[in-house]
Protein backbone atom coordinates (compact mmCIF):
# COMPACT_ATOMS: atom_id res chain seq x y z
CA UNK A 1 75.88 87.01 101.30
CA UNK A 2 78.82 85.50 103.63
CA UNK A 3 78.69 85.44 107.45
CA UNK A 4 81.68 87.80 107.06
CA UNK A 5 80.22 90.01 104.61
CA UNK A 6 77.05 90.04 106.83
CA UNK A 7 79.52 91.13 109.94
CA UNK A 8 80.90 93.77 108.04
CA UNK A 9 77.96 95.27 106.27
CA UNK A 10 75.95 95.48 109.92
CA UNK A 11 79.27 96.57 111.57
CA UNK A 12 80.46 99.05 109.49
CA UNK A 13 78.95 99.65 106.38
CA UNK A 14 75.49 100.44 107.04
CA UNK A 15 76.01 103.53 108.87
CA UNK A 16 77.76 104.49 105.68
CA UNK A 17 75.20 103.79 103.47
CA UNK A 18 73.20 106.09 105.23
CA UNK A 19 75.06 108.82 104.31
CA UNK A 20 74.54 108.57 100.80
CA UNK A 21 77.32 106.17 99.59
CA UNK A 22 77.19 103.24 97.41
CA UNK A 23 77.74 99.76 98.49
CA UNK A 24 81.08 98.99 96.69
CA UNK A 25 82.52 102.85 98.06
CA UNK A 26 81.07 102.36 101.61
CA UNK A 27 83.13 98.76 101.85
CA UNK A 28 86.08 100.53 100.48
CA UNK A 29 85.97 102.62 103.52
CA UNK A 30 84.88 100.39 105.93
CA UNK A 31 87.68 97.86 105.10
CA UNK A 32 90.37 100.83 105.96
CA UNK A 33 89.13 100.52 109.25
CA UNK A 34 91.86 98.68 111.74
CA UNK A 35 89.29 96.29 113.00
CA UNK A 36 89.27 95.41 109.51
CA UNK A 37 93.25 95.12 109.16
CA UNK A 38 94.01 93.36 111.92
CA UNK A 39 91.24 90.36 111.61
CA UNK A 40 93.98 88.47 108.76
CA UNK A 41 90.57 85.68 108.38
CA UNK A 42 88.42 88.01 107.65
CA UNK A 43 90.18 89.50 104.95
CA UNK A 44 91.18 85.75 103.77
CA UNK A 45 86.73 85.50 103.53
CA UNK A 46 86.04 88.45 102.11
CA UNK A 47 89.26 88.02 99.07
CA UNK A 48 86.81 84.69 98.67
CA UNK A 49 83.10 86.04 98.95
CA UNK A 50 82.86 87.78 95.74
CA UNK A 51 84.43 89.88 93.08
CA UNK A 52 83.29 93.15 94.37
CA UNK A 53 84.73 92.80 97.55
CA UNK A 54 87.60 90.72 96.50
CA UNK A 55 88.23 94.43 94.69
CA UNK A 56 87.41 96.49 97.61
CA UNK A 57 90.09 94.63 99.67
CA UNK A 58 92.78 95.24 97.16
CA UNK A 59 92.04 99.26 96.58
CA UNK A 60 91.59 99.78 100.72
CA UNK A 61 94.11 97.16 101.83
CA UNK A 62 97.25 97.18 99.13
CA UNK A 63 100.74 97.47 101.49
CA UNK A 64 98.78 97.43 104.85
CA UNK A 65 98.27 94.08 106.26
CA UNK A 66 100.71 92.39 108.24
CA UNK A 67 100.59 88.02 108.02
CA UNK A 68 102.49 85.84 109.80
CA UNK A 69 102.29 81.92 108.47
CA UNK A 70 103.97 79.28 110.31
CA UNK A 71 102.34 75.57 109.32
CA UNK A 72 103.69 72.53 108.20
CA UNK A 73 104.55 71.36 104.76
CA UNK A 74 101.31 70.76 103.51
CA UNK A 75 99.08 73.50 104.40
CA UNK A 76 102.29 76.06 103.40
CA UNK A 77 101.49 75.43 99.68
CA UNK A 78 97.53 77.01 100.05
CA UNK A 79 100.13 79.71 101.70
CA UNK A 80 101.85 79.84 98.51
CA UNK A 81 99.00 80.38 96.36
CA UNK A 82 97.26 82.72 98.33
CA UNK A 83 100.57 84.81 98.17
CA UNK A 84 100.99 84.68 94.68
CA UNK A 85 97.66 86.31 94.67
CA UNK A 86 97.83 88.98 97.53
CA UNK A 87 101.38 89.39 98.10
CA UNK A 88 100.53 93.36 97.22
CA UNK A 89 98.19 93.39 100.50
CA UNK A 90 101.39 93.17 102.22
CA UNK A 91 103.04 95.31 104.84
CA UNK A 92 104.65 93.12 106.86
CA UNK A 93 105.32 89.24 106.10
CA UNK A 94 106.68 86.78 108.96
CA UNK A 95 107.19 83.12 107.24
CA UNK A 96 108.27 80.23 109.52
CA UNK A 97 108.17 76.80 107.70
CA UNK A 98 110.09 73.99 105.50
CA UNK A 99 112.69 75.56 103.69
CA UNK A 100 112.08 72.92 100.64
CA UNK A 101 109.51 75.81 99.96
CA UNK A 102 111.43 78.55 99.79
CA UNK A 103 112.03 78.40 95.70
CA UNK A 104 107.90 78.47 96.14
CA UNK A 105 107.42 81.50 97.68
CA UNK A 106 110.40 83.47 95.74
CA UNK A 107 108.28 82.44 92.74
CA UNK A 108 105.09 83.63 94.37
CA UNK A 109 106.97 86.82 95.17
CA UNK A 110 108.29 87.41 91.29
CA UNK A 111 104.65 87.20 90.56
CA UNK A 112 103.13 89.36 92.62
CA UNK A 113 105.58 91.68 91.62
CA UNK A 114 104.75 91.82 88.35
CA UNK A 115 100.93 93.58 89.47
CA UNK A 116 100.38 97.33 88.87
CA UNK A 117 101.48 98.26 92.29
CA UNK A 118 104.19 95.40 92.91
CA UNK A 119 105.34 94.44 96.08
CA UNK A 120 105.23 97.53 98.81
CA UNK A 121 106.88 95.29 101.55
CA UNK A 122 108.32 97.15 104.57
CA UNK A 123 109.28 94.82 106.78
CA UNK A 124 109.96 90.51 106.50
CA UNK A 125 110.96 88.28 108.83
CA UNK A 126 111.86 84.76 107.73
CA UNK A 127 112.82 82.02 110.24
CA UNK A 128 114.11 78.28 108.94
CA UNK A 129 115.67 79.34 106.10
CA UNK A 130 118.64 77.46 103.99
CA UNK A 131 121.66 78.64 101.75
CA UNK A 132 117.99 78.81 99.16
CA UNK A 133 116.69 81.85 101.14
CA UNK A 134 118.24 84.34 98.40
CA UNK A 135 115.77 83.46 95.95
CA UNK A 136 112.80 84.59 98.35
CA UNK A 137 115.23 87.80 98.81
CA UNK A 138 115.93 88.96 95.56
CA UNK A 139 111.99 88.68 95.22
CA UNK A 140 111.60 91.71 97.69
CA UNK A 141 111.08 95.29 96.83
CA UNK A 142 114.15 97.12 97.28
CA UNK A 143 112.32 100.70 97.41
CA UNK A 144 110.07 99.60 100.23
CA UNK A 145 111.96 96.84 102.59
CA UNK A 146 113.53 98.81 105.68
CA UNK A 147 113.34 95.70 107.86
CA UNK A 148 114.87 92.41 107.59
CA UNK A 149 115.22 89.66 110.17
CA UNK A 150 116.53 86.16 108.33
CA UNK A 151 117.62 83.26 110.66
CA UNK A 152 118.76 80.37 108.08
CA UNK A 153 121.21 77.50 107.87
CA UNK A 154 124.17 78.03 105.40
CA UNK A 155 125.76 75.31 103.89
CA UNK A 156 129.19 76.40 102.92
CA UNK A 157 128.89 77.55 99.86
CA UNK A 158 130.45 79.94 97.55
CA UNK A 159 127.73 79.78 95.08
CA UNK A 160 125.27 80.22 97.83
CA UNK A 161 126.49 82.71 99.75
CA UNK A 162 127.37 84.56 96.54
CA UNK A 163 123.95 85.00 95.68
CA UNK A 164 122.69 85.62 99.20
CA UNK A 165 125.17 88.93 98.72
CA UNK A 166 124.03 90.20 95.70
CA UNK A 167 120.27 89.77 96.79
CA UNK A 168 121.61 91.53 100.01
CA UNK A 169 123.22 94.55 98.57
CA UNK A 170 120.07 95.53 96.63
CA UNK A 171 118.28 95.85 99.90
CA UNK A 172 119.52 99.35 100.24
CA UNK A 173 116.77 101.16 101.76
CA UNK A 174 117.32 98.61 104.43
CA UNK A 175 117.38 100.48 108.25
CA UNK A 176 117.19 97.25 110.22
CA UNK A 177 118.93 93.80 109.45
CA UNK A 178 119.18 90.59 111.49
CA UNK A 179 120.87 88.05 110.32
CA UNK A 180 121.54 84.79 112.63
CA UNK A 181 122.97 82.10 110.11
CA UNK A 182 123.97 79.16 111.18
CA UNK A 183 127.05 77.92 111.94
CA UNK A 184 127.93 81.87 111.68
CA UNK A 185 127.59 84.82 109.29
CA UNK A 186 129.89 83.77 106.21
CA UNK A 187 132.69 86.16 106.07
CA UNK A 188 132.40 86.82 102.53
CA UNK A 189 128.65 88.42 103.52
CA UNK A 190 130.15 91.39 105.70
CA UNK A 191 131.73 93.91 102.66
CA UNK A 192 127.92 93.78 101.50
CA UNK A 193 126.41 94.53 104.93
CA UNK A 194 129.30 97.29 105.88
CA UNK A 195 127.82 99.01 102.08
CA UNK A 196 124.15 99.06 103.52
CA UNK A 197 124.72 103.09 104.07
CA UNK A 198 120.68 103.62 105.71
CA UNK A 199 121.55 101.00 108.46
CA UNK A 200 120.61 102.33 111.99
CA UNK A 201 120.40 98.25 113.31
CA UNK A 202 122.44 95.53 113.13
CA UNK A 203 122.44 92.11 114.29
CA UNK A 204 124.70 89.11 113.48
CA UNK A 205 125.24 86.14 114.62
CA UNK A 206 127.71 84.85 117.53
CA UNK A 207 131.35 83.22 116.45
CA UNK A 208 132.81 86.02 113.98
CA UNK A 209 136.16 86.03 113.57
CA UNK A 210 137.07 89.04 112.00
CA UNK A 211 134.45 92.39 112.17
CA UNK A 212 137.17 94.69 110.15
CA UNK A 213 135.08 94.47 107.22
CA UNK A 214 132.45 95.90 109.34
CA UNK A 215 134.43 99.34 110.51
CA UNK A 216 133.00 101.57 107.70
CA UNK A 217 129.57 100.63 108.54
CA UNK A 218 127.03 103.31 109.24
C-alpha cells in the first residue's frame, strides 16, 4: 500500500469501513471529501497507486479538481501526458508555460474529449500563449466553459486570428472573458466577442481603436 493510500485509508476511510462499506465504495466517498480535492499530489499518487483507486478518483473526482501547471519546457510534457489522461478530473485548468506546446495540449484536450464524460471544464486560464492558442481553444467544451482568461502574443495574422474567432464564437456559454493580446485585441476578433450573448464580464486589452463593434454587446 502507498504512503498516500496509507494517509487516506487511516484519515478517512476507516471510519467508513466501520459502517459497513466496502473498501473500493468507502474511497469513493472519502475522495469527495475537500481535503481530498484540494491536495492536487495526492490525487497525482493515488491516479498512480493502483487500479482500484486510480477508478475511485475518476467516479468521485470527474469535473472537480482545479490544477494550475506552470514549469518549464521539459517537465510541461509529463504535464501533457498526465492531461491526456485526466483532463475529465477537471474543473478549473490554469496553464502558464512555452507556447511551442500549445499544439500538445490541444491534442491532449481532443483526447480527453473523446472519454464517456468528455471534458466538463468551467473555467481556464491560459497565460503565454501565441497566434497557436486556438487549437488549445477549440479543444474546450463549449457546454461547460463560462470562464476564460487568455493573455497571448498575436502575430498579425489573418489565418490566425481567423481561427482564434471561430474557436471563440463556439464558446457561447461563456459569462466571463479576458482577453489581453499582445500588441492589442485584433479588430477582426470584436464582431465574435459583441455575439457572446451570456457575457456578464469583459476584459480587453489597452490600445483599441475602434469599440463600435462592441455596442451590441450584452
Amino acid at each position: 500500500m502507498s504512503l498516500a493510500e496509507t494517509r487516506l485509508q487511516l484519515g478517512l476511510v476507516t471510519p467508513l469501513l466501520s459502517t459497513g462499506l466496502h473498501l473500493p465504495e468507502a474511497f469513493a466517498i472519502a475522495l469527495q471529501h475537500r481535503c481530498c480535492m484540494s491536495d492536487i499530489p495526492l490525487v497525482c499518487t493515488l491516479l498512480c497507486s493502483s487500479k482500484t483507486l486510480r477508478t475511485a478518483v475518476h467516479t468521485a473526482m470527474t469535473g472537480n479538481l482545479t490544477v494550475e501547471f506552470a514549469s518549464e519546457h521539459t517537465q510541461a510534457h509529463s504535464f501533457v501526458a498526465w492531461l491526456r489522461r485526466n483532463a475529465r478530473l477537471l474543473k478549473n485548468l490554469a496553464i502558464y508555460f512555452h507556447p511551442e506546446l500549445e499544439s500538445l495540449v490541444g491534442t491532449a484536450l481532443m483526447q480527453a474529449a473523446k472519454g464517456r464524460e468528455g471534458l466538463l471544464l468551467q473555467s481556464v486560464t491560459y497565460s503565454n500563449g501565441s497566434a497557436a492558442a486556438s487549437l488549445v481553444l477549440q479543444r474546450l467544451p463549449p457546454a461547460h466553459l463560462t470562464k476564460l482568461e487568455l493573455r497571448a502574443t498575436l502575430v498579425p495574422d489573418n489565418a490566425g486570428v481567423r481561427a482564434m474567432s471561430e474557436a471563440l464564437s463556439a464558446l457561447t456559454s461563456l459569462q466571463s472573458l479576458t482577453l489581453l493580446l499582445k500588441p492589442t485585441v485584433p479588430q477582426h476578433l470584436l464582431p465574435t466577442v459583441a455575439q457572446l450573448q451570456n457575457l456578464t464580464y469583459l476584459e480587453l486589452g489597452p490600445h483599441l481603436r475602434d469599440i463600435s463593434y462592441l455596442q451590441h454587446t450584452p
